[in-house]
C-alpha atoms as a PDB file:
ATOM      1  CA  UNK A   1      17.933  19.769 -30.415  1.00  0.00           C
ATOM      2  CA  UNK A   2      17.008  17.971 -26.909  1.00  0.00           C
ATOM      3  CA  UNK A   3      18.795  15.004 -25.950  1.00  0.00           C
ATOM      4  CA  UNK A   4      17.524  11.961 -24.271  1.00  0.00           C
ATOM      5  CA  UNK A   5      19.477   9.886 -21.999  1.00  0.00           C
ATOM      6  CA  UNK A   6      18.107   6.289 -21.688  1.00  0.00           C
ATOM      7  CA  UNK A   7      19.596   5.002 -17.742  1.00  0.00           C
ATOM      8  CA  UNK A   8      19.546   1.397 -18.522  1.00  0.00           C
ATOM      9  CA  UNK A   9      21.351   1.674 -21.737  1.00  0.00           C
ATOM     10  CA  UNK A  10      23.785   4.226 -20.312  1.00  0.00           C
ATOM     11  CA  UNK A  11      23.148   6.438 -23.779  1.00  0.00           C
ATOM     12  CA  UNK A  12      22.526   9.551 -25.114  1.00  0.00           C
ATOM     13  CA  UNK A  13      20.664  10.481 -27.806  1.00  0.00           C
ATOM     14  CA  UNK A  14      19.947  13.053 -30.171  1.00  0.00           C
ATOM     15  CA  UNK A  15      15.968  13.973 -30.981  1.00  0.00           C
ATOM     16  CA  UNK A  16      14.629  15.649 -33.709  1.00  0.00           C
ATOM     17  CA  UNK A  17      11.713  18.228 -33.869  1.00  0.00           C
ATOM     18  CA  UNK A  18       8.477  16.789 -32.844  1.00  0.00           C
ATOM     19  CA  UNK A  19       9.811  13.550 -32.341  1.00  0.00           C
ATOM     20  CA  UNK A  20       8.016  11.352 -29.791  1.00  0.00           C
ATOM     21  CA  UNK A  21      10.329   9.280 -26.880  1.00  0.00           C
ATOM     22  CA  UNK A  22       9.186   6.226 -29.078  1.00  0.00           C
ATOM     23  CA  UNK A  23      10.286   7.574 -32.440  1.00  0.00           C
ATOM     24  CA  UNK A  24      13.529   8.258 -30.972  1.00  0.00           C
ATOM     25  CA  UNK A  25      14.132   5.316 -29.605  1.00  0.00           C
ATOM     26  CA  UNK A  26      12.828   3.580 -32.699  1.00  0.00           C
ATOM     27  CA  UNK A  27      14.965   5.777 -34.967  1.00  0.00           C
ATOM     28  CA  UNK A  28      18.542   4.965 -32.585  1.00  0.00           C
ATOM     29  CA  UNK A  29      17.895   0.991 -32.166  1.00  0.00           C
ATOM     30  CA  UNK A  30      17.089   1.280 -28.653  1.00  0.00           C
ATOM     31  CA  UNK A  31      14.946  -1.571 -27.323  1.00  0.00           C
ATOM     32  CA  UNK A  32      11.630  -0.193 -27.029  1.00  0.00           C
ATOM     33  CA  UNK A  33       8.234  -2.295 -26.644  1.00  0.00           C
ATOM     34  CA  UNK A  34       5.353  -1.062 -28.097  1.00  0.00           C
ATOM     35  CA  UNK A  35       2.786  -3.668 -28.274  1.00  0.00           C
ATOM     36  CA  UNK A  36       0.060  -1.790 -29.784  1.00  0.00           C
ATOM     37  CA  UNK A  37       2.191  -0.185 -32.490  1.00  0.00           C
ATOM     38  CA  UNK A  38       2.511   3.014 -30.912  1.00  0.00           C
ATOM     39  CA  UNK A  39      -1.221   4.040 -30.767  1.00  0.00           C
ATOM     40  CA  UNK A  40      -1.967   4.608 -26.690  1.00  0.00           C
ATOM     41  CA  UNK A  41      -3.650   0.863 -27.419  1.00  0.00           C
ATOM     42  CA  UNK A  42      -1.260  -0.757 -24.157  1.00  0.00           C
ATOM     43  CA  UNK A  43       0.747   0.422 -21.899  1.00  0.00           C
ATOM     44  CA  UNK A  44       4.075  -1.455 -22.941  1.00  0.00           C
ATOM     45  CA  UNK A  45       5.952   1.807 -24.011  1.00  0.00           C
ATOM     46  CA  UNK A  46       5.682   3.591 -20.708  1.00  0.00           C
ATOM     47  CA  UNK A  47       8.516   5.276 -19.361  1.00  0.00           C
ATOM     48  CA  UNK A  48       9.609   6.853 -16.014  1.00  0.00           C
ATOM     49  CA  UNK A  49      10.547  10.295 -16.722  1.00  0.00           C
ATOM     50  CA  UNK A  50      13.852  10.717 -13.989  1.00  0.00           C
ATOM     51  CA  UNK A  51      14.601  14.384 -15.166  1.00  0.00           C
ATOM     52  CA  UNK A  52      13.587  16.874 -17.439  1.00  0.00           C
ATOM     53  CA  UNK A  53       9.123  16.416 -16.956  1.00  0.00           C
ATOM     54  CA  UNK A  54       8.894  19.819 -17.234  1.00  0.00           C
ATOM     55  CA  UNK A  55      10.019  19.505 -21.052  1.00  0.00           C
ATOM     56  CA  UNK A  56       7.001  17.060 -21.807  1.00  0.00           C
ATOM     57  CA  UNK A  57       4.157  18.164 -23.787  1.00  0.00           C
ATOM     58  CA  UNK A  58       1.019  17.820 -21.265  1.00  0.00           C
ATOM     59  CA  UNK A  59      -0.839  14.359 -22.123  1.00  0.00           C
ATOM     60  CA  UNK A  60      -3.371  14.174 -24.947  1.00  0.00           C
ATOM     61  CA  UNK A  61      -6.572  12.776 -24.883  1.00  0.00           C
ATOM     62  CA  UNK A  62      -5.594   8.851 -25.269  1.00  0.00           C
ATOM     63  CA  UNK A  63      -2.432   9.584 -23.079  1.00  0.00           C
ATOM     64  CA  UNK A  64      -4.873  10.809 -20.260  1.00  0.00           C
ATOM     65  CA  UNK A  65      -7.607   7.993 -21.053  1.00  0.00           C
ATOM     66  CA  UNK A  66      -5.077   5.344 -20.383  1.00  0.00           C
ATOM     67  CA  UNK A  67      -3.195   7.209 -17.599  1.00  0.00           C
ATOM     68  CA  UNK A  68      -6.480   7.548 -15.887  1.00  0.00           C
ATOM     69  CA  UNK A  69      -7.353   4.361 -16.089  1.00  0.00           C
ATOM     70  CA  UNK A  70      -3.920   2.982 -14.578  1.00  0.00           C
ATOM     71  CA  UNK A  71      -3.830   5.627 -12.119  1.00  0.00           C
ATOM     72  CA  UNK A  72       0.044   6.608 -13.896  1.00  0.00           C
ATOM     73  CA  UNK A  73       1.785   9.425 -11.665  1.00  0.00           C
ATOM     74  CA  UNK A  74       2.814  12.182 -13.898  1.00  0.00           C
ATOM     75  CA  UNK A  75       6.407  10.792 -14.017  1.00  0.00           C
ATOM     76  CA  UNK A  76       5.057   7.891 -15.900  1.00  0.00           C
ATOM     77  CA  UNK A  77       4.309   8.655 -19.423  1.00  0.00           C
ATOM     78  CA  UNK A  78       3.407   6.566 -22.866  1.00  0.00           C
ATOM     79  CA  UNK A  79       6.877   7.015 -24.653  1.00  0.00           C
ATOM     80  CA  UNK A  80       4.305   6.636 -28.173  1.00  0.00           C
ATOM     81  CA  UNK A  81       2.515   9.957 -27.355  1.00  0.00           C
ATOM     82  CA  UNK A  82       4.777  12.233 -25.368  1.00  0.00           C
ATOM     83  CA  UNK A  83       6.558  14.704 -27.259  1.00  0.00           C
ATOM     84  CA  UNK A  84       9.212  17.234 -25.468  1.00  0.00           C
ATOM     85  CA  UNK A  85      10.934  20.487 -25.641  1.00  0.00           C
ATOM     86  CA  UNK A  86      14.182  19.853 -23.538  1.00  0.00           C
ATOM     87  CA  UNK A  87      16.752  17.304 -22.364  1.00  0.00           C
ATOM     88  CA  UNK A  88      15.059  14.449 -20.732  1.00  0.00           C
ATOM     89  CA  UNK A  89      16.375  10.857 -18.422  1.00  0.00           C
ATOM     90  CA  UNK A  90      14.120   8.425 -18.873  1.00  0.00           C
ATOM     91  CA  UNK A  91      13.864   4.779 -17.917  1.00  0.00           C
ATOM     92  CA  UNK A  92      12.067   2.105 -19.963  1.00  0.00           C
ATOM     93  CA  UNK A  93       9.842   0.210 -17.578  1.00  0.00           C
ATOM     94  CA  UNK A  94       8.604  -3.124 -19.842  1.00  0.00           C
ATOM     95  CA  UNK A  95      11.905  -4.548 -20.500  1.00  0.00           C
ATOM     96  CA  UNK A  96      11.143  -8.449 -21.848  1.00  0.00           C
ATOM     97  CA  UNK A  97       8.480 -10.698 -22.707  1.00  0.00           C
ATOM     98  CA  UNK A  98       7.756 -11.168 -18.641  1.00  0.00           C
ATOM     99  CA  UNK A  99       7.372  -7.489 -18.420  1.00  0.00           C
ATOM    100  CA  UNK A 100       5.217  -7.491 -21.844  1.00  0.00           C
ATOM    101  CA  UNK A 101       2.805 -10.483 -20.003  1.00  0.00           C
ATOM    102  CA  UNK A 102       2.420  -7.968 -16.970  1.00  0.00           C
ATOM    103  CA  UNK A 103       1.826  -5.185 -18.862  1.00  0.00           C
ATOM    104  CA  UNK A 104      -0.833  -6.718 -20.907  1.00  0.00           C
ATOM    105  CA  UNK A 105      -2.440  -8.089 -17.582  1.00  0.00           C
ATOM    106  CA  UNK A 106      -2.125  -4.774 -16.339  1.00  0.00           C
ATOM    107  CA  UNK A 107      -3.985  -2.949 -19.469  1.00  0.00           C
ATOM    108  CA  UNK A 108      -7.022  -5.440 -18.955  1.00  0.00           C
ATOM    109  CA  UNK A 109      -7.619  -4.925 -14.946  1.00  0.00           C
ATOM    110  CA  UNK A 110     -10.362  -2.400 -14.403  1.00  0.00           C
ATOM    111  CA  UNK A 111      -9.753  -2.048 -10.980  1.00  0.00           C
ATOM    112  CA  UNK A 112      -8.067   0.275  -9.723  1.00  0.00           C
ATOM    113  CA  UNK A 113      -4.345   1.296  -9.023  1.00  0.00           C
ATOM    114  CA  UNK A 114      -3.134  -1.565 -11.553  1.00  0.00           C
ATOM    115  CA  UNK A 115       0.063  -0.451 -12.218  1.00  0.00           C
ATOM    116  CA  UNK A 116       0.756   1.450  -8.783  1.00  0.00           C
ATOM    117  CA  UNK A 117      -0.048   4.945  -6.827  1.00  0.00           C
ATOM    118  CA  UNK A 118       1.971   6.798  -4.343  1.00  0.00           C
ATOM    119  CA  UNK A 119      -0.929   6.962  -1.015  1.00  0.00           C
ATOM    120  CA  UNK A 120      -1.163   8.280   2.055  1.00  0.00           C
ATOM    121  CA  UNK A 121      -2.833   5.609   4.421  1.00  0.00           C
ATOM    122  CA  UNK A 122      -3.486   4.648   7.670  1.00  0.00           C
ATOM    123  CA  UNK A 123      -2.280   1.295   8.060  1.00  0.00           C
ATOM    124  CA  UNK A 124      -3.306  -0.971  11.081  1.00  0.00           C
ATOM    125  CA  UNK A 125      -2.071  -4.736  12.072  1.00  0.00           C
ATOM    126  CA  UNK A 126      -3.488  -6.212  14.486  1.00  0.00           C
ATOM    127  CA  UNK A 127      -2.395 -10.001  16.574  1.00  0.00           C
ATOM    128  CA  UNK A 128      -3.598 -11.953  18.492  1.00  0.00           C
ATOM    129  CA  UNK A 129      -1.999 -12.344  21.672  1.00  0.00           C
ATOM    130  CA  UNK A 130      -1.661 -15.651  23.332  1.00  0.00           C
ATOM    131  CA  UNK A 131      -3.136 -17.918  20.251  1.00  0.00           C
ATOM    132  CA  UNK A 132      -0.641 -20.321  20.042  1.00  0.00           C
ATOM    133  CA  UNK A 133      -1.576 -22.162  23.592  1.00  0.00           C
ATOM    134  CA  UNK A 134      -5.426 -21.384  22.937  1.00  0.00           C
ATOM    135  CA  UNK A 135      -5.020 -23.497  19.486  1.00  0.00           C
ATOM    136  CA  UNK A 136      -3.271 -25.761  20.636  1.00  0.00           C
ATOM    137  CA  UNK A 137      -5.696 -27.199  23.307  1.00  0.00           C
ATOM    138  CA  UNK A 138      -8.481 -27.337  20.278  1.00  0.00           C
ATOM    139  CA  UNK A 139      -9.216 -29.439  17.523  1.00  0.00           C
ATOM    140  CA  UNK A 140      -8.353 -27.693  14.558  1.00  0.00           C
ATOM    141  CA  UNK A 141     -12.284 -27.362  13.430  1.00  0.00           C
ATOM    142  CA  UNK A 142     -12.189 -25.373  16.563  1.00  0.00           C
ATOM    143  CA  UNK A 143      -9.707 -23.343  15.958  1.00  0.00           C
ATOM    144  CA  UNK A 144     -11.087 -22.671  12.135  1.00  0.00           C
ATOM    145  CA  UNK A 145     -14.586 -21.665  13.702  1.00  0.00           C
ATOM    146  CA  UNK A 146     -12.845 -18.961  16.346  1.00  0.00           C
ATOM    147  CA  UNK A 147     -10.753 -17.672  13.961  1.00  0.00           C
ATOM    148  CA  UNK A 148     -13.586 -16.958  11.808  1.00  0.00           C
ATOM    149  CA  UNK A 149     -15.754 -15.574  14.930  1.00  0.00           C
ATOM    150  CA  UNK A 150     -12.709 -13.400  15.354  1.00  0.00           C
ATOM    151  CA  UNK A 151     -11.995 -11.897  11.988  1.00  0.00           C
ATOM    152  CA  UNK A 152     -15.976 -11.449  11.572  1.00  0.00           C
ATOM    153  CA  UNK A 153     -16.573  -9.380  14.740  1.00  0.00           C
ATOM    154  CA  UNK A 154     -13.207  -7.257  13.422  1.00  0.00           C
ATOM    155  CA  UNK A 155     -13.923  -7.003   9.694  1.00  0.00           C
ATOM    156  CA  UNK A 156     -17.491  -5.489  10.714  1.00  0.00           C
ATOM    157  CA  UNK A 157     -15.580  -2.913  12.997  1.00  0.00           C
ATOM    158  CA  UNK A 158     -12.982  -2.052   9.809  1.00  0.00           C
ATOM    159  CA  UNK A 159     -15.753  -1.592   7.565  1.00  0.00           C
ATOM    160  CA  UNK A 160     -17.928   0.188  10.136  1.00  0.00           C
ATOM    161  CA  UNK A 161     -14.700   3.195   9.828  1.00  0.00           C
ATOM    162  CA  UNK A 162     -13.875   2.708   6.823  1.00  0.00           C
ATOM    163  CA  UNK A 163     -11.188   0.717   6.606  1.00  0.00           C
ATOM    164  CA  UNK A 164     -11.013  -2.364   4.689  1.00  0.00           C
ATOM    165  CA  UNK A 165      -8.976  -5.731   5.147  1.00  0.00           C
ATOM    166  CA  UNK A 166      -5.989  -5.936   2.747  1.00  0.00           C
ATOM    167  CA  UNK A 167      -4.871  -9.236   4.605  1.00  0.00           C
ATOM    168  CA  UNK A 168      -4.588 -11.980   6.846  1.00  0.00           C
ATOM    169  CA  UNK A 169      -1.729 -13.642   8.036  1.00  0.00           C
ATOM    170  CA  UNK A 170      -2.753 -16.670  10.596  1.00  0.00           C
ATOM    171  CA  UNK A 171      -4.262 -15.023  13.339  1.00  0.00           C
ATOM    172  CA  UNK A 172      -3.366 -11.859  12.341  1.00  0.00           C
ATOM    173  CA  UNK A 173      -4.680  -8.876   9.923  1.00  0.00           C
ATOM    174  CA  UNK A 174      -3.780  -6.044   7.991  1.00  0.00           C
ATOM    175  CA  UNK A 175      -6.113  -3.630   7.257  1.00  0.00           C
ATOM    176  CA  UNK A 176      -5.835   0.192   5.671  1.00  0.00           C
ATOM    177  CA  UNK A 177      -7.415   3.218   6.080  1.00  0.00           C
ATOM    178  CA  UNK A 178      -8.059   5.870   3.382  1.00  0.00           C
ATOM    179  CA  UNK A 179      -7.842   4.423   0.390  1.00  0.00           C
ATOM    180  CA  UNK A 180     -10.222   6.994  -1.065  1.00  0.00           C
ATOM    181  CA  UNK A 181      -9.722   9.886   0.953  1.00  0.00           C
ATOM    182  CA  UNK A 182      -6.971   9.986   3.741  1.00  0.00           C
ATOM    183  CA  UNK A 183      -8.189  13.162   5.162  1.00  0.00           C
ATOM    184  CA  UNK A 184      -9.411  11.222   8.235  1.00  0.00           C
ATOM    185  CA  UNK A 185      -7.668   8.111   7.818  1.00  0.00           C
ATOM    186  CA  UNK A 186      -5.785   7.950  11.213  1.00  0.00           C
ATOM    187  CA  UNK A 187      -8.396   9.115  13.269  1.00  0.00           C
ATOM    188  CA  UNK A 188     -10.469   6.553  11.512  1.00  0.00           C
ATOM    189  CA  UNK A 189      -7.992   3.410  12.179  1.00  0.00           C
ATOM    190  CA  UNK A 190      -7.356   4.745  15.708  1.00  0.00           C
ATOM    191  CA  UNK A 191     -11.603   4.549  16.422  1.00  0.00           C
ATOM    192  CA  UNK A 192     -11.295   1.323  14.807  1.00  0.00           C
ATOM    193  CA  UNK A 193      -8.601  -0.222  16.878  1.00  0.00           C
ATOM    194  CA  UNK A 194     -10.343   1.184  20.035  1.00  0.00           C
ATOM    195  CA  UNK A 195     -13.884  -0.415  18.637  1.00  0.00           C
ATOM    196  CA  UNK A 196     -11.518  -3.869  17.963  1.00  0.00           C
ATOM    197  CA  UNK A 197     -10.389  -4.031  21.660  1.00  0.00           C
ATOM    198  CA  UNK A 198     -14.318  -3.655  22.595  1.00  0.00           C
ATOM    199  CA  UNK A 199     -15.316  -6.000  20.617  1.00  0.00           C
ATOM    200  CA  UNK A 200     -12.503  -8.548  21.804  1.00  0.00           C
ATOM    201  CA  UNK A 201     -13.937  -8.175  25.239  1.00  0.00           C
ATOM    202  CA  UNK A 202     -17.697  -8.826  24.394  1.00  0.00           C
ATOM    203  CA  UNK A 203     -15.788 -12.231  22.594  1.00  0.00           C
ATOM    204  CA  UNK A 204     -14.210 -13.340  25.935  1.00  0.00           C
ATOM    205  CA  UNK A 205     -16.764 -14.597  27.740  1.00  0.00           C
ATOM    206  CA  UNK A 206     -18.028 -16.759  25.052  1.00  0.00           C
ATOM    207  CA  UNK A 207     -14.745 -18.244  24.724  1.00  0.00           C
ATOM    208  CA  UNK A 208     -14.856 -18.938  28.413  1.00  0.00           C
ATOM    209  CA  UNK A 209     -18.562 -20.349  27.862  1.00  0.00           C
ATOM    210  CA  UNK A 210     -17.209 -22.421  25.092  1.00  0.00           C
ATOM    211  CA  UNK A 211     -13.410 -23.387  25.228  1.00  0.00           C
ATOM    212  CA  UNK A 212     -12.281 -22.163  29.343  1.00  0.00           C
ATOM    213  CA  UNK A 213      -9.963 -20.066  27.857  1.00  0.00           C
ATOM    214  CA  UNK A 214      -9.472 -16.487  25.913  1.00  0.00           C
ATOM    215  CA  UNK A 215      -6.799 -14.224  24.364  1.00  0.00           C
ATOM    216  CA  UNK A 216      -5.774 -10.330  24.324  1.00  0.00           C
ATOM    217  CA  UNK A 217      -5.161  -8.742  21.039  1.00  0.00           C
ATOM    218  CA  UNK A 218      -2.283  -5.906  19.932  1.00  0.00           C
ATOM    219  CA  UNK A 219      -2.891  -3.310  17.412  1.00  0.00           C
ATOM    220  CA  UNK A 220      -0.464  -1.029  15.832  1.00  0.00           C
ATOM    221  CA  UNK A 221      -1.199   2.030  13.795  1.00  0.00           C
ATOM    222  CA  UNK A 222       0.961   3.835  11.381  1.00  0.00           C
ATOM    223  CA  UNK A 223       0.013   6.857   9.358  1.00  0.00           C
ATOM    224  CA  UNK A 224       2.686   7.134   6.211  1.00  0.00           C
ATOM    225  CA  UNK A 225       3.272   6.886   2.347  1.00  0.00           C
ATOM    226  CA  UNK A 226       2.547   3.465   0.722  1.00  0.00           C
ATOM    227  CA  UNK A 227       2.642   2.208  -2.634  1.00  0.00           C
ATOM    228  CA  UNK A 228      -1.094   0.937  -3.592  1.00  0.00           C
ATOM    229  CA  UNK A 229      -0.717  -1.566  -6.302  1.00  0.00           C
ATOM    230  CA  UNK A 230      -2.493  -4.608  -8.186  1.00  0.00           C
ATOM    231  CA  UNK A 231       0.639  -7.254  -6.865  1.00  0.00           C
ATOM    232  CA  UNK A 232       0.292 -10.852  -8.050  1.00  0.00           C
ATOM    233  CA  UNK A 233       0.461 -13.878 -11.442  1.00  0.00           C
ATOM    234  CA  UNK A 234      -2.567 -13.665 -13.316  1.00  0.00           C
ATOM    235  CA  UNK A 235      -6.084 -14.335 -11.972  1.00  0.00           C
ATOM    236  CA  UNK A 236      -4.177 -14.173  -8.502  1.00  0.00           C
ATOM    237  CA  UNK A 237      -3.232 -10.755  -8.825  1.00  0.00           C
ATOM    238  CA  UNK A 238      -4.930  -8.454  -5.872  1.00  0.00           C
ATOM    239  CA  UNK A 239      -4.426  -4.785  -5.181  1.00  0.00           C
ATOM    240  CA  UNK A 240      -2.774  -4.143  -1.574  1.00  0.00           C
ATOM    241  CA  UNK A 241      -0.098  -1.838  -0.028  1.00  0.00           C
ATOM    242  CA  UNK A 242       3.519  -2.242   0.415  1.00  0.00           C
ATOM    243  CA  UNK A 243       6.490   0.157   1.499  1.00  0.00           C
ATOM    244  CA  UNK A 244       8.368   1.043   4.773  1.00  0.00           C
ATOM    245  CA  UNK A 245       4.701   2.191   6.342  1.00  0.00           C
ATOM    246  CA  UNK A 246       3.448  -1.053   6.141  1.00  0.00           C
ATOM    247  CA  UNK A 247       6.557  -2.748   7.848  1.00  0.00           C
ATOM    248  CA  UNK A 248       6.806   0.260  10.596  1.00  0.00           C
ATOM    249  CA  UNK A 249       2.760  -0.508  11.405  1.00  0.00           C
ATOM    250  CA  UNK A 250       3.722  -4.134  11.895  1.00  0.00           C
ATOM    251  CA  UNK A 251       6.530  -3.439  14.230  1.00  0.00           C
ATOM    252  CA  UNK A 252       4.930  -1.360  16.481  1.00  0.00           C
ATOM    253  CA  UNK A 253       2.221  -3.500  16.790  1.00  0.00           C
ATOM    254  CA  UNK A 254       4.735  -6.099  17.980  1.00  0.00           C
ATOM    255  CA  UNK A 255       5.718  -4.038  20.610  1.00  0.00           C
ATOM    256  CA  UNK A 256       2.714  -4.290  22.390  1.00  0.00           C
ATOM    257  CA  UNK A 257       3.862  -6.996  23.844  1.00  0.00           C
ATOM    258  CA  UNK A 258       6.863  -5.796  25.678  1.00  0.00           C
ATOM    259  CA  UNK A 259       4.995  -2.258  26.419  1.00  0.00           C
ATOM    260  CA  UNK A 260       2.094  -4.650  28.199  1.00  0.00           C
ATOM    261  CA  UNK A 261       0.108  -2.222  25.918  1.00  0.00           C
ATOM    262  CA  UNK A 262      -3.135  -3.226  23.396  1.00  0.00           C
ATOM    263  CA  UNK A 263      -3.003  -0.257  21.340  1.00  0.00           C
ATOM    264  CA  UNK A 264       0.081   1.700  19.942  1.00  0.00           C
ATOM    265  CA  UNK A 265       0.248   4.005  17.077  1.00  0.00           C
ATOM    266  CA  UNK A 266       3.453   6.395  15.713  1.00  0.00           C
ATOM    267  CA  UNK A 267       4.112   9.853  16.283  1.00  0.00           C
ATOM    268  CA  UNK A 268       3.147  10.412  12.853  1.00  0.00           C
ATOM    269  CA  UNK A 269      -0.564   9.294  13.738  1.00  0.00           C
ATOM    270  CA  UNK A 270      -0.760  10.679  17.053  1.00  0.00           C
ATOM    271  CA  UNK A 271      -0.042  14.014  15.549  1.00  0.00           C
ATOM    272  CA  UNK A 272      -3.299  13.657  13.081  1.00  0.00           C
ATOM    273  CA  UNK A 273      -5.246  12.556  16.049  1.00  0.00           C
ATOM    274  CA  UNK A 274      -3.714  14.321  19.140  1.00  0.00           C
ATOM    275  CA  UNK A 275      -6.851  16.637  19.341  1.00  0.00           C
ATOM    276  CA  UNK A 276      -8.880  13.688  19.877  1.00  0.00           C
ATOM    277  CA  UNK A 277      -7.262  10.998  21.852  1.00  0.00           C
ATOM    278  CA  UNK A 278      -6.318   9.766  24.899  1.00  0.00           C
ATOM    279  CA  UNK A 279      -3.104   9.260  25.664  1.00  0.00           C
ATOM    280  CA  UNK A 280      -1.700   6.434  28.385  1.00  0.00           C
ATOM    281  CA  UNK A 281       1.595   5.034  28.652  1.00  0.00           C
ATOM    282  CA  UNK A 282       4.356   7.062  25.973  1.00  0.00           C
ATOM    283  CA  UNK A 283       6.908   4.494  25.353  1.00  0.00           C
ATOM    284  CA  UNK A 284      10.631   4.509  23.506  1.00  0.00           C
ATOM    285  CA  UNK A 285      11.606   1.488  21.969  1.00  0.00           C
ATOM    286  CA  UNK A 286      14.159  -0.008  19.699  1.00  0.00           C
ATOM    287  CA  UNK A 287      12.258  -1.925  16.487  1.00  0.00           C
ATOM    288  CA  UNK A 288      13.573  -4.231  14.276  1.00  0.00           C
ATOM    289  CA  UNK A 289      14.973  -3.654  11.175  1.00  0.00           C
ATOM    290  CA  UNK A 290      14.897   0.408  12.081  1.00  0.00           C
ATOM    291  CA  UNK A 291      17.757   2.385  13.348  1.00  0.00           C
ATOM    292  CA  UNK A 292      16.965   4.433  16.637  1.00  0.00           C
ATOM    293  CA  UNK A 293      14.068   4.517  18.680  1.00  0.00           C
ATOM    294  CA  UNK A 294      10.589   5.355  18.645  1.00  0.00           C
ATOM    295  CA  UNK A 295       8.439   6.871  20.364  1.00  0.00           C
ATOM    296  CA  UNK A 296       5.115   5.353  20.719  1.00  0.00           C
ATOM    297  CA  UNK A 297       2.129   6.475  21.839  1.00  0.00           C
ATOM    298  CA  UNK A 298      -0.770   4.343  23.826  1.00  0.00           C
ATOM    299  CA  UNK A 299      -4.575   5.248  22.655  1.00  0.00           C
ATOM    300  CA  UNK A 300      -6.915   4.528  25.518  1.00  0.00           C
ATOM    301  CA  UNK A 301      -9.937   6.655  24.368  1.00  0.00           C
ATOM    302  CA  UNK A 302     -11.513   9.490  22.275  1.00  0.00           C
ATOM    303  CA  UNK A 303     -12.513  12.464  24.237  1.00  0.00           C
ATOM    304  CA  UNK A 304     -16.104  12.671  25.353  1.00  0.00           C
END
């Protein structure tokens, strides 16, 4: 007979035939949620299969219904419905009544990517250079009125590639690139960021007209694997991206600053977009948080 071996708990256990990951646990007294009773209802039995997948039984129809509409990788299974012909690690992923809240949350979103997706995205932040000074000179209905000038003119240029706004932090954004298809995610963010500088420079001279005084932008471009997940308590709760992608994007677009540059992107996006770019300055620089350096790459155009 298979075994399972439950991480947390640190224990083995014996299955019998036709058993599901529930009844096991059920059967052995291990701490199992099941909200729903065990009927693919919820989502509050779902486990994380760490070895052994290829022992599962393929989903059934109200596995698939629900995995579908949580976008579940196929690592993440309903412990109620998946039986299994071999030795399996699993870890239980709803552990207390917290968990059980956020799992029930979860179950009622009908957005997408509730519970979380593995993504390939384009990810661009953009700053603005210079604010601080610019704001400070203004009163702060002023400085509301440009920063909304700003992030209109930019979100129109996103949306225009398709790219969408995940997030603003002061006078900077986040935005990402491919959230349904990444096939030309980087080339899209890198025609966006080139379309943002434009657009910055058709800004100036109203600023001039207006205030006697502008800004530059930086934008920094990262093409990578993200987690894509509904993050957020209760009617806060919005979907956006986080993992090591996101943080490199930021970084680089920090070092703008002491390239003198306006647009930098990664190796990993210059080599989707090499065919279609042009290249200035190639810079190697040391960025927080990461070991080594990096080479970054300065768009200045598209060809033709």
């Amino acid at each position: 007979m298979p075994n399972i071996l439950y991480t947390l708990e640190k224990r083995t256990v014996e299955a019998e035939a036709s058993e599901t990951i529930l009844q096991v646990s059920m059967r052995t007294g291990v701490p199992h949620a099941h909200a729903c009773g065990g009927n693919a209802r919820c989502s509050t039995c779902r486990v994380l299969i760490l070895d052994g997948l290829e022992y599962c039984e393929s989903r059934n129809a109200n596995e698939q219904l629900l995995a579908d509409r949580l976008n579940f990788t196929p690592e993440i299974r309903l412990a109620c419905q998946t039986t299994f012909s071999g030795d399996l690690t699993v870890r239980r992923l709803v552990l207390d009544d917290e968990d059980l809240q956020l799992a029930g949350q979860q179950t009622s979103t009908s957005g997408p990517c509730s519970v979380g997706e593995e993504k390939k995205l384009a990810v661009l932040f953009a700053d603005i250079r210079g604010f601080t000074p610019f704001a400070e000179a203004l009163p702060p209905y002023d400085v509301v009125h440009v920063l909304n000038r700003y992030f209109h003119r930019m979100g129109a240029v996103i949306s225009g590639n398709g790219g969408s706004i995940d997030n603003y932090m002061g006078d900077g954004l986040m935005a990402l690139f491919g959230m349904k298809d990444s096939t030309s995610a980087a080339l899209n963010a890198v025609r966006a960021g080139l379309e943002m500088i434009d657009a910055m420079e058709l800004l100036k001279p109203y600023l001039e007209m207006t205030y006697s005084r502008t800004f530059e932008i930086g934008i920094g471009i990262h093409f990578g694997e993200v987690v894509v997940g509904a993050i957020g308590g209760q009617s806060l709760r919005r979907v956006t991206a986080i993992g090591d992608a996101v943080n490199l994007a930021s970084r680089i677009e920090a070092a703008n600053k002491k390239a003198g540059t306006r647009l930098l992107v990664s190796n990993e996006t210059y080599e989707e977009v090499k065919d279609h770019v042009l290249v200035g300055k190639t810079v190697c620089v040391s960025l927080p948080g990461k070991t080594g350096e990096y080479s970054l790459r300065e768009i200045v155009g598209l060809h033709g």
